[in-house]
Structures are given as C-alpha cells and as structure tokens.
N, C-alpha and C. Protein backbone atom coordinates (compact mmCIF):
# COMPACT_ATOMS: atom_id res chain seq x y z
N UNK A 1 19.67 13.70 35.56
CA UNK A 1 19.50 14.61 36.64
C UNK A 1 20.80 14.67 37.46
N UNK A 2 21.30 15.66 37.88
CA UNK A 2 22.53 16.15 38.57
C UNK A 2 21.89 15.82 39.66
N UNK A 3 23.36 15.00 40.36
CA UNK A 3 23.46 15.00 41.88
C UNK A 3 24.19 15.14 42.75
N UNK A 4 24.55 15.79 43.67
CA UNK A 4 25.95 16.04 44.58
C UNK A 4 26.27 14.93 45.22
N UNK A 5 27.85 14.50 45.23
CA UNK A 5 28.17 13.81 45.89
C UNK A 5 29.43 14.34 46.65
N UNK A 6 30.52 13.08 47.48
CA UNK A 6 31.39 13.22 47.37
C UNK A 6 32.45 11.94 47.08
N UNK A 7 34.02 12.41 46.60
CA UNK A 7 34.29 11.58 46.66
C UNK A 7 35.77 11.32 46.72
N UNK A 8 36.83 10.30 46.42
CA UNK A 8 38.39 10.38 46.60
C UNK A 8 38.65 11.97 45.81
N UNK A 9 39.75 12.17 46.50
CA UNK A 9 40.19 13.79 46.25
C UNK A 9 40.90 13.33 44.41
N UNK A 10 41.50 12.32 44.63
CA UNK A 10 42.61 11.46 43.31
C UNK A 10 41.52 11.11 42.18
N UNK A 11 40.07 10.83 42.23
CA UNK A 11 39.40 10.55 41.49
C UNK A 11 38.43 11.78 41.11
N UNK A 12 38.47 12.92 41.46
CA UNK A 12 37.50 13.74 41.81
C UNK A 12 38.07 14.67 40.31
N UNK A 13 37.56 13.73 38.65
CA UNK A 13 37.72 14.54 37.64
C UNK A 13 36.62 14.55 37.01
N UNK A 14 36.40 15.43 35.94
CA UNK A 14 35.28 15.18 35.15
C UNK A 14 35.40 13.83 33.60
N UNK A 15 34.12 13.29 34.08
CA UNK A 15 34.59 12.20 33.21
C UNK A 15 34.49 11.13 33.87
N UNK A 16 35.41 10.94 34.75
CA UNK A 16 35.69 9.50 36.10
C UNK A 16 33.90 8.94 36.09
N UNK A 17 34.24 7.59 35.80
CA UNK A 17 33.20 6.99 35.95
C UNK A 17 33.48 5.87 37.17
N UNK A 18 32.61 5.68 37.79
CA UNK A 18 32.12 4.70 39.20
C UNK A 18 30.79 4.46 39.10
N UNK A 19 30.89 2.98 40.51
CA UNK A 19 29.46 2.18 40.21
C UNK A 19 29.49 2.45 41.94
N UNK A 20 28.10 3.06 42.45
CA UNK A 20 27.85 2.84 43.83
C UNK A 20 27.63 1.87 44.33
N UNK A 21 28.66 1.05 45.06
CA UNK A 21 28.52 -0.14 45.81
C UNK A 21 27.90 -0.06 47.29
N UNK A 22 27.29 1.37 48.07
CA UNK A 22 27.05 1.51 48.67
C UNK A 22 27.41 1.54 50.13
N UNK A 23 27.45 1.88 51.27
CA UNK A 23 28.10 2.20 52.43
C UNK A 23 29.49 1.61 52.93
N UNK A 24 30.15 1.97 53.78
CA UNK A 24 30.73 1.03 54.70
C UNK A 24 30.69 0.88 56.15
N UNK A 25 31.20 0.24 57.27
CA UNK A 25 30.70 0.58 58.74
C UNK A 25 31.33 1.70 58.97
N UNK A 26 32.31 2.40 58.18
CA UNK A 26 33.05 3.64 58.92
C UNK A 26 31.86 4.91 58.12
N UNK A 27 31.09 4.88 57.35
CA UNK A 27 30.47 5.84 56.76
C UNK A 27 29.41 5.78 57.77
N UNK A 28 28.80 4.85 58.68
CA UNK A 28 27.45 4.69 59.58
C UNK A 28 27.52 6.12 60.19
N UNK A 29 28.28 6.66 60.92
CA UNK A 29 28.29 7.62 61.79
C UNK A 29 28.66 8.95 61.16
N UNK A 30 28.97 8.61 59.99
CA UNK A 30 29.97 10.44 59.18
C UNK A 30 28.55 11.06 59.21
N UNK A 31 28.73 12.42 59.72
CA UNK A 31 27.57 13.61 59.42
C UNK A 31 27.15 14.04 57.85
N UNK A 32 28.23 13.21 56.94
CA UNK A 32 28.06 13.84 55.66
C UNK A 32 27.55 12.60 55.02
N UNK A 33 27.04 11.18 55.36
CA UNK A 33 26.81 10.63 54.92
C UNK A 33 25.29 10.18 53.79
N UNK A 34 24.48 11.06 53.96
CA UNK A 34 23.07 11.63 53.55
C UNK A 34 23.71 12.46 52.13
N UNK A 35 24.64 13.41 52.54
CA UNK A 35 25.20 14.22 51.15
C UNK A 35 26.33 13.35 49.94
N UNK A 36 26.51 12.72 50.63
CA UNK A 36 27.79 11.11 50.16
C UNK A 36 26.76 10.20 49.40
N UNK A 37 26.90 8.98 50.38
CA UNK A 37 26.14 7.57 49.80
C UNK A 37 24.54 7.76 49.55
N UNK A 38 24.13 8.68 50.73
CA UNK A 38 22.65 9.16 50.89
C UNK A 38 22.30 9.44 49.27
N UNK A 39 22.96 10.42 48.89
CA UNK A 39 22.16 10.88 47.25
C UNK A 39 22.17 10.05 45.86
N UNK A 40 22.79 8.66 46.20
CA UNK A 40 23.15 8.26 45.35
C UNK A 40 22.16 6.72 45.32
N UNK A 41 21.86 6.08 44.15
CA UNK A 41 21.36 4.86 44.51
C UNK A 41 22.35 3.94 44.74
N UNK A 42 22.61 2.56 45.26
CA UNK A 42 23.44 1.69 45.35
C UNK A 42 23.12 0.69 43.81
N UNK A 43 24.37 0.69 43.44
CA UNK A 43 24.47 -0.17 41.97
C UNK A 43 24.04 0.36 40.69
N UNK A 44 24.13 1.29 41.04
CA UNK A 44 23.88 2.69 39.75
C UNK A 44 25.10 3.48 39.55
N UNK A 45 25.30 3.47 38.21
CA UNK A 45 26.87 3.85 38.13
C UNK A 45 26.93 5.18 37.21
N UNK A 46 27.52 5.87 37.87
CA UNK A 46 27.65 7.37 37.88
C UNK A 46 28.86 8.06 37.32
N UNK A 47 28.92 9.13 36.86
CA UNK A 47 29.84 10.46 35.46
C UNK A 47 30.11 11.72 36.38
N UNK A 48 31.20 11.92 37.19
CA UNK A 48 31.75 13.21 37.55
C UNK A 48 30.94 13.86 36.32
N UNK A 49 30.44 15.46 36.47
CA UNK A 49 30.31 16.26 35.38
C UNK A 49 30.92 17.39 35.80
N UNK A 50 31.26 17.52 37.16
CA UNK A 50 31.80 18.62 37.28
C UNK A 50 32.36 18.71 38.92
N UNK A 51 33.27 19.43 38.95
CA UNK A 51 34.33 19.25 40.38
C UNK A 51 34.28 20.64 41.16
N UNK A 52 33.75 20.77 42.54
CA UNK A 52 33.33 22.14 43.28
C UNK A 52 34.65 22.09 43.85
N UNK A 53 35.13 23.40 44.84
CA UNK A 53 36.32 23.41 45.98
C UNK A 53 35.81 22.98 47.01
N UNK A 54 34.66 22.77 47.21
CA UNK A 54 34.28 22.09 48.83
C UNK A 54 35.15 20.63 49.50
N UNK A 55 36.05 20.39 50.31
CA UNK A 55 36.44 19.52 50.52
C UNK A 55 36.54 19.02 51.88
N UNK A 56 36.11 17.92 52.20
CA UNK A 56 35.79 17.50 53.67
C UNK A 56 36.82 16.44 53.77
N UNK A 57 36.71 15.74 55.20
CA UNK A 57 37.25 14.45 55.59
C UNK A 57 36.64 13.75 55.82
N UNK A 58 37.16 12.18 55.07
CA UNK A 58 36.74 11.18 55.05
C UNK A 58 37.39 9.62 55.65
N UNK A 59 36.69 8.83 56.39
CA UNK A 59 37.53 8.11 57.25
C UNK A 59 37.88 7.22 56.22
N UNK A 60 37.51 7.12 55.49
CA UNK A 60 37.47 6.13 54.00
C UNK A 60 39.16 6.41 53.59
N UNK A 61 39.10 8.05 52.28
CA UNK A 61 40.29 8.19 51.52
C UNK A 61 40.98 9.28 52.08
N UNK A 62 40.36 9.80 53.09
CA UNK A 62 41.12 10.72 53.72
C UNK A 62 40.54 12.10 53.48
N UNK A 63 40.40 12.45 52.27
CA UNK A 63 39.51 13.47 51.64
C UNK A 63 39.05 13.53 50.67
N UNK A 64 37.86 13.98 50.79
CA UNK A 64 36.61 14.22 49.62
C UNK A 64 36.04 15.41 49.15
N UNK A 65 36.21 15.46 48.04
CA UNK A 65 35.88 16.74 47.48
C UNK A 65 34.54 16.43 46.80
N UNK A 66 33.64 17.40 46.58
CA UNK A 66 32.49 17.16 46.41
C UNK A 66 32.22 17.69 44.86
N UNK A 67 31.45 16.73 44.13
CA UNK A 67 31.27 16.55 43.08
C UNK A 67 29.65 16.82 42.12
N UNK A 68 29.88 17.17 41.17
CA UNK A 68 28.25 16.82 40.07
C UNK A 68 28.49 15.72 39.69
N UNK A 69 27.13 14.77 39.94
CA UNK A 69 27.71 13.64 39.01
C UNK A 69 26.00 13.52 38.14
N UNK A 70 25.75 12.55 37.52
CA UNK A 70 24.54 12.15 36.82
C UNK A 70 25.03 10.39 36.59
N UNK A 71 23.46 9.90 36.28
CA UNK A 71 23.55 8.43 35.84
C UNK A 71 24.45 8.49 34.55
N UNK A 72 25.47 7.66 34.21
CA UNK A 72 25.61 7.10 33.44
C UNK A 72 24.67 6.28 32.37
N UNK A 73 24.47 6.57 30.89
CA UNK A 73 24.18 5.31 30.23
C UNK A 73 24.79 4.33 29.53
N UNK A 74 24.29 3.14 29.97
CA UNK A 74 25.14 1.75 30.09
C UNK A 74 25.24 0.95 28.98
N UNK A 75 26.15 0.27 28.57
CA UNK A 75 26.05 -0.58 27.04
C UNK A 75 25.64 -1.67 28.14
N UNK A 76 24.95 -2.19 27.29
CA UNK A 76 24.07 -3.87 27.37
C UNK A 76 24.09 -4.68 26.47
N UNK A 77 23.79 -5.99 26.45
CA UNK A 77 23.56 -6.65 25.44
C UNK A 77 21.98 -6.88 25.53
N UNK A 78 21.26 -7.00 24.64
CA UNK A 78 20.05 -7.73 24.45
C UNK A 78 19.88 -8.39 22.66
N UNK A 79 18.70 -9.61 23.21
CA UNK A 79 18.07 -9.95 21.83
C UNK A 79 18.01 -9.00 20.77
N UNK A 80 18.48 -9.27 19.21
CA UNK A 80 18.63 -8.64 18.12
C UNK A 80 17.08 -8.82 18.18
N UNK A 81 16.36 -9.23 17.97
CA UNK A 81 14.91 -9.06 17.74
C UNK A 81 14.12 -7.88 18.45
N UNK A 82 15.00 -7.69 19.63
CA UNK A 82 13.93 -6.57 20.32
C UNK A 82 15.15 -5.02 20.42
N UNK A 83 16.11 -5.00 19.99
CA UNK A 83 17.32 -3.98 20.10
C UNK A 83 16.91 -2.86 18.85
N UNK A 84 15.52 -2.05 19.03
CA UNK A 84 15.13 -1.09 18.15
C UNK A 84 15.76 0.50 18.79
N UNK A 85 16.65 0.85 17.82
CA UNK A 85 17.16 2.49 18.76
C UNK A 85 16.34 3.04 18.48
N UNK A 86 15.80 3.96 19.94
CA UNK A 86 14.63 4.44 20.39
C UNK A 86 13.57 4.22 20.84
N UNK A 87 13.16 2.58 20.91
CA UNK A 87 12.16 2.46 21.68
C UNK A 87 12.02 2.23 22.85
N UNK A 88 11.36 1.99 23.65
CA UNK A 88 11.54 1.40 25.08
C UNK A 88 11.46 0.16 25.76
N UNK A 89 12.11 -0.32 26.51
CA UNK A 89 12.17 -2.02 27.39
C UNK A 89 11.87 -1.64 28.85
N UNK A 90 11.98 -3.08 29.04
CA UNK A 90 12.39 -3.12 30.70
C UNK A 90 13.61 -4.08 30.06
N UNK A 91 14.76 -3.60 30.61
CA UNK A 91 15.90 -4.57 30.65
C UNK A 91 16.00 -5.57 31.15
N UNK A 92 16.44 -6.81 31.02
CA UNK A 92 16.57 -8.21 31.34
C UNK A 92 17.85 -9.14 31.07
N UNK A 93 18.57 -9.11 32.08
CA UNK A 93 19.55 -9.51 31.84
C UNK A 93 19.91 -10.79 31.11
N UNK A 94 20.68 -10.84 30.11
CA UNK A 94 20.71 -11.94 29.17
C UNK A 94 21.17 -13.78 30.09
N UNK A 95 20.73 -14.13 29.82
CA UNK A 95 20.98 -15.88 30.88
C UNK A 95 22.13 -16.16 30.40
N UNK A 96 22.77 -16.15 31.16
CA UNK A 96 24.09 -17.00 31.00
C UNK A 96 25.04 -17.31 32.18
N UNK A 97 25.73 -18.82 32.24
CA UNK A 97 26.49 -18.86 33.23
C UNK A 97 27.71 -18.90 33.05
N UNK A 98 28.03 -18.49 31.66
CA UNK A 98 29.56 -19.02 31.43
C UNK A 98 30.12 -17.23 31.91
N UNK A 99 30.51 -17.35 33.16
CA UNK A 99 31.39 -16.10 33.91
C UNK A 99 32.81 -15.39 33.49
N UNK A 100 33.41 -16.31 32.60
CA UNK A 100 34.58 -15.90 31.87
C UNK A 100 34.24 -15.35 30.69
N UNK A 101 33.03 -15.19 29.77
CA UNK A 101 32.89 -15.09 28.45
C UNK A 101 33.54 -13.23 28.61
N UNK A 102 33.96 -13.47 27.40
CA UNK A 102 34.05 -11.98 27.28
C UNK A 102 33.36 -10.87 27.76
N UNK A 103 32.14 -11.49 26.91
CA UNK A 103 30.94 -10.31 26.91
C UNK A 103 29.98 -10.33 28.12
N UNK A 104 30.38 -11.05 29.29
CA UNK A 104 29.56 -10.86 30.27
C UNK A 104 29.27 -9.51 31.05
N UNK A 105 30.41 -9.00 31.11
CA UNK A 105 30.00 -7.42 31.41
C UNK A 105 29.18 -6.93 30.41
N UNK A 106 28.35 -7.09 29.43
CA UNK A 106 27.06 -6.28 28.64
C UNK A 106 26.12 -7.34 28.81
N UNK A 107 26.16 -8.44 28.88
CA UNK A 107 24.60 -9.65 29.58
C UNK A 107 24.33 -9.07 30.61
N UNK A 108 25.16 -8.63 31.65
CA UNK A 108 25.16 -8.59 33.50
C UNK A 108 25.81 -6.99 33.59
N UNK A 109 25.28 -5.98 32.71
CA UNK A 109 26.09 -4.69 32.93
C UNK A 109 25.82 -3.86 34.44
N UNK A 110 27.11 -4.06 35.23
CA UNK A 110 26.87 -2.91 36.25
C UNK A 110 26.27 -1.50 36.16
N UNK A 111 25.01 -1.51 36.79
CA UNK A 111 24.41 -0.21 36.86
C UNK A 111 23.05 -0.23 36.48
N UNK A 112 22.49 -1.55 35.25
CA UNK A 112 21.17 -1.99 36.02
C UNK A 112 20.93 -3.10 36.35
N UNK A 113 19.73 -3.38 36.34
CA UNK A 113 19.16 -4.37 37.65
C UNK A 113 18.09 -5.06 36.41
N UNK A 114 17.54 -5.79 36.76
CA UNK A 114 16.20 -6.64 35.92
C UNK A 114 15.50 -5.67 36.30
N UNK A 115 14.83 -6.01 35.33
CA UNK A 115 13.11 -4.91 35.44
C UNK A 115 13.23 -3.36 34.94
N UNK A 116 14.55 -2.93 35.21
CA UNK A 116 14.63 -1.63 35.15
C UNK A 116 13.79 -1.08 33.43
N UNK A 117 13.36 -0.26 33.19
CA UNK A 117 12.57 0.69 32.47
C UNK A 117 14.29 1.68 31.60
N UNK A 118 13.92 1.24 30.48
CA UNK A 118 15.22 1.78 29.88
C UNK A 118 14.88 2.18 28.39
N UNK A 119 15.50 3.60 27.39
CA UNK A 119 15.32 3.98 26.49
C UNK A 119 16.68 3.13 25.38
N UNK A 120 16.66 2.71 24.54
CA UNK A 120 17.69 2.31 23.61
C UNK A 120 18.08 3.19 22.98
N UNK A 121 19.02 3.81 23.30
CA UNK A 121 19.87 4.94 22.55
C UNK A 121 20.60 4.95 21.32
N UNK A 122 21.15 3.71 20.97
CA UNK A 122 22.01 3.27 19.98
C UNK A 122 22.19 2.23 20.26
N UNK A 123 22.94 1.25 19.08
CA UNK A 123 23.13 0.19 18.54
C UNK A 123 24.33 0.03 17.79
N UNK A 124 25.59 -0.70 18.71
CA UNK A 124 26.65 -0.43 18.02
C UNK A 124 27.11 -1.99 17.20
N UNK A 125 26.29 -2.77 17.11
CA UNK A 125 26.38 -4.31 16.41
C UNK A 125 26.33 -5.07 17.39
N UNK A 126 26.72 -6.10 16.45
CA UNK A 126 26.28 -7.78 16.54
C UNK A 126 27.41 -8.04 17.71
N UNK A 127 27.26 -8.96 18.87
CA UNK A 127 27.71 -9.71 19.47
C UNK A 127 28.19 -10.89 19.65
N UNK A 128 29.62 -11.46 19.44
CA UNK A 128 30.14 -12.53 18.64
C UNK A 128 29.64 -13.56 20.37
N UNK A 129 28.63 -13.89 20.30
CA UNK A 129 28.54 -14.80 21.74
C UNK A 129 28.66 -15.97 21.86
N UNK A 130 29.47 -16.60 22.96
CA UNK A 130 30.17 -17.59 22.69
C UNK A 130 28.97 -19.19 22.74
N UNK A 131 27.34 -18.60 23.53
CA UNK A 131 26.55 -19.58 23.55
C UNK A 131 25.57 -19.61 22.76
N UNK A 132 26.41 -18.86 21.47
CA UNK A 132 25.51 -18.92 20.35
C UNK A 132 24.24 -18.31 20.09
N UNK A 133 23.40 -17.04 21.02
CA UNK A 133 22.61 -16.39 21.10
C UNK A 133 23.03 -14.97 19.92
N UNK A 134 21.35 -14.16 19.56
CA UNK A 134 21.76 -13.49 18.48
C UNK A 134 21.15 -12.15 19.33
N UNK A 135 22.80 -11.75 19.68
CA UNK A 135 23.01 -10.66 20.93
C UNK A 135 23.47 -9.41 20.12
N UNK A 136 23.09 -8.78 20.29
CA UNK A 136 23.19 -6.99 20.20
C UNK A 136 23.61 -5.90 20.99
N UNK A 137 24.74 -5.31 21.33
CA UNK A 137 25.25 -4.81 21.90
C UNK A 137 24.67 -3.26 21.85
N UNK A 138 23.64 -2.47 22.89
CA UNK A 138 23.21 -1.36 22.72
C UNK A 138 23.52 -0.56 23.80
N UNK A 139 23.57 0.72 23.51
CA UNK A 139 23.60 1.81 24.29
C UNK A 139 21.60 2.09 25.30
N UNK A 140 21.93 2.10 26.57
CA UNK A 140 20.60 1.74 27.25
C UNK A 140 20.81 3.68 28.27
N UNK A 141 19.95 3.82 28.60
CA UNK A 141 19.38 4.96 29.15
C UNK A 141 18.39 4.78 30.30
N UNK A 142 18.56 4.52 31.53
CA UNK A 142 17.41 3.85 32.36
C UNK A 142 16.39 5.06 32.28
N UNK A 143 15.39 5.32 32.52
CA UNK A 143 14.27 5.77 32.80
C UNK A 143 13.32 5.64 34.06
C-alpha cells in the first residue's frame, strides 16, 4: 500500500530504501509532522516509488520533498524446516547472541518485529551459520 511521506531533498529517489526510526524533539512541533513520521510505522522499512515537486522545510535536513513510498519486503533468516515459498508464518527472530556474526542482519532483520504475520516469497539458500543452526535465508512479505 502507497504512502506519502517526506523526506531529505539528497535522498528523495526512487528506489532509496530507509528504516523509520521514528521522531525527533525538533519534529514535536512541525505542522507537517502527521504527513512525515505520522504516516509511517516506526521500524518498518520503506521503498521511495516515486518523487512529487512538493517541497517543504525541515528543521531536520533543511528540505523535504515529498515522496510515494510502500513497505519494503525483507530477507530474513528462518528454520529450513519451516522456510516453504508461499506459505505463511508469524516471524520469529532467530536466537542468537553472537552480534558480530555476519548474518545477524537476516536473524534480527530491520523492519520486522516478533510476531509479525508474514508471506514467504522466496528462498534464496542455505545459511552458512556460524552457531551451527540449519538457517535459510528467505524473502518475507509482512501481512
């Protein structure tokens, strides 16, 4: 689903991907902040699809041009036992504490959360993981 935002004038292409980290104290008071951070969820990471001429000021980058964006879908890792393309999960982030491993950005992928309700889109292989789990690297679709 398309949603308007806005955002840096320097980032404002189609394509540009970002993760909403949500407000700052200088956004509390902007009048445009409902059309900005407002439309967006926080920690859901989002796809310019398309770039309008509307352009405002922002105490942030200075100026913001206002954008289409949509959710992104996210590579993840999950269990090879349950990584069927096309069926449906709730995502669960894979346990792990080792913070340097490579592959921690697809155990802990920015943009969902536990619990989330997600379609498996694809399946691009095996995951060489360093704690020895039999991890699957898939294309996820929240729902």
């Amino acid at each position: 689903m398309m949603k308007l935002t806005l955002i840096d004038r320097e980032m404002a292409k189609a394509g540009y991907e970002f993760v909403n980290y949500g407000d700052t104290e200088e956004c509390r008071d902007c009048k445009l902040i409902n059309t900005c951070i407002g439309n967006l969820e926080k920690g859901r990471k989002y796809r310019i699809i398309n770039t309008r001429d509307a352009e405002h000021d922002c105490k942030i980058t200075g100026r913001a041009l206002v954008v289409e964006v949509e959710e992104c879908d996210v590579f993840g890792a999950l269990d090879q036992r349950k990584a069927f393309v096309g069926s449906k999960i709730v995502f669960v982030p894979v346990s792990c504490d080792n913070i340097f491993c490579n592959n921690m950005k697809y155990c802990k992928p920015e943009g969902l959360t536990n619990g989330d309700a997600c379609k498996i889109l694809d399946a691009a292989g095996k995951i060489d993981c360093e704690g020895g789990k039999d991890l699957v690297l898939v294309k996820l679709k929240r729902l």
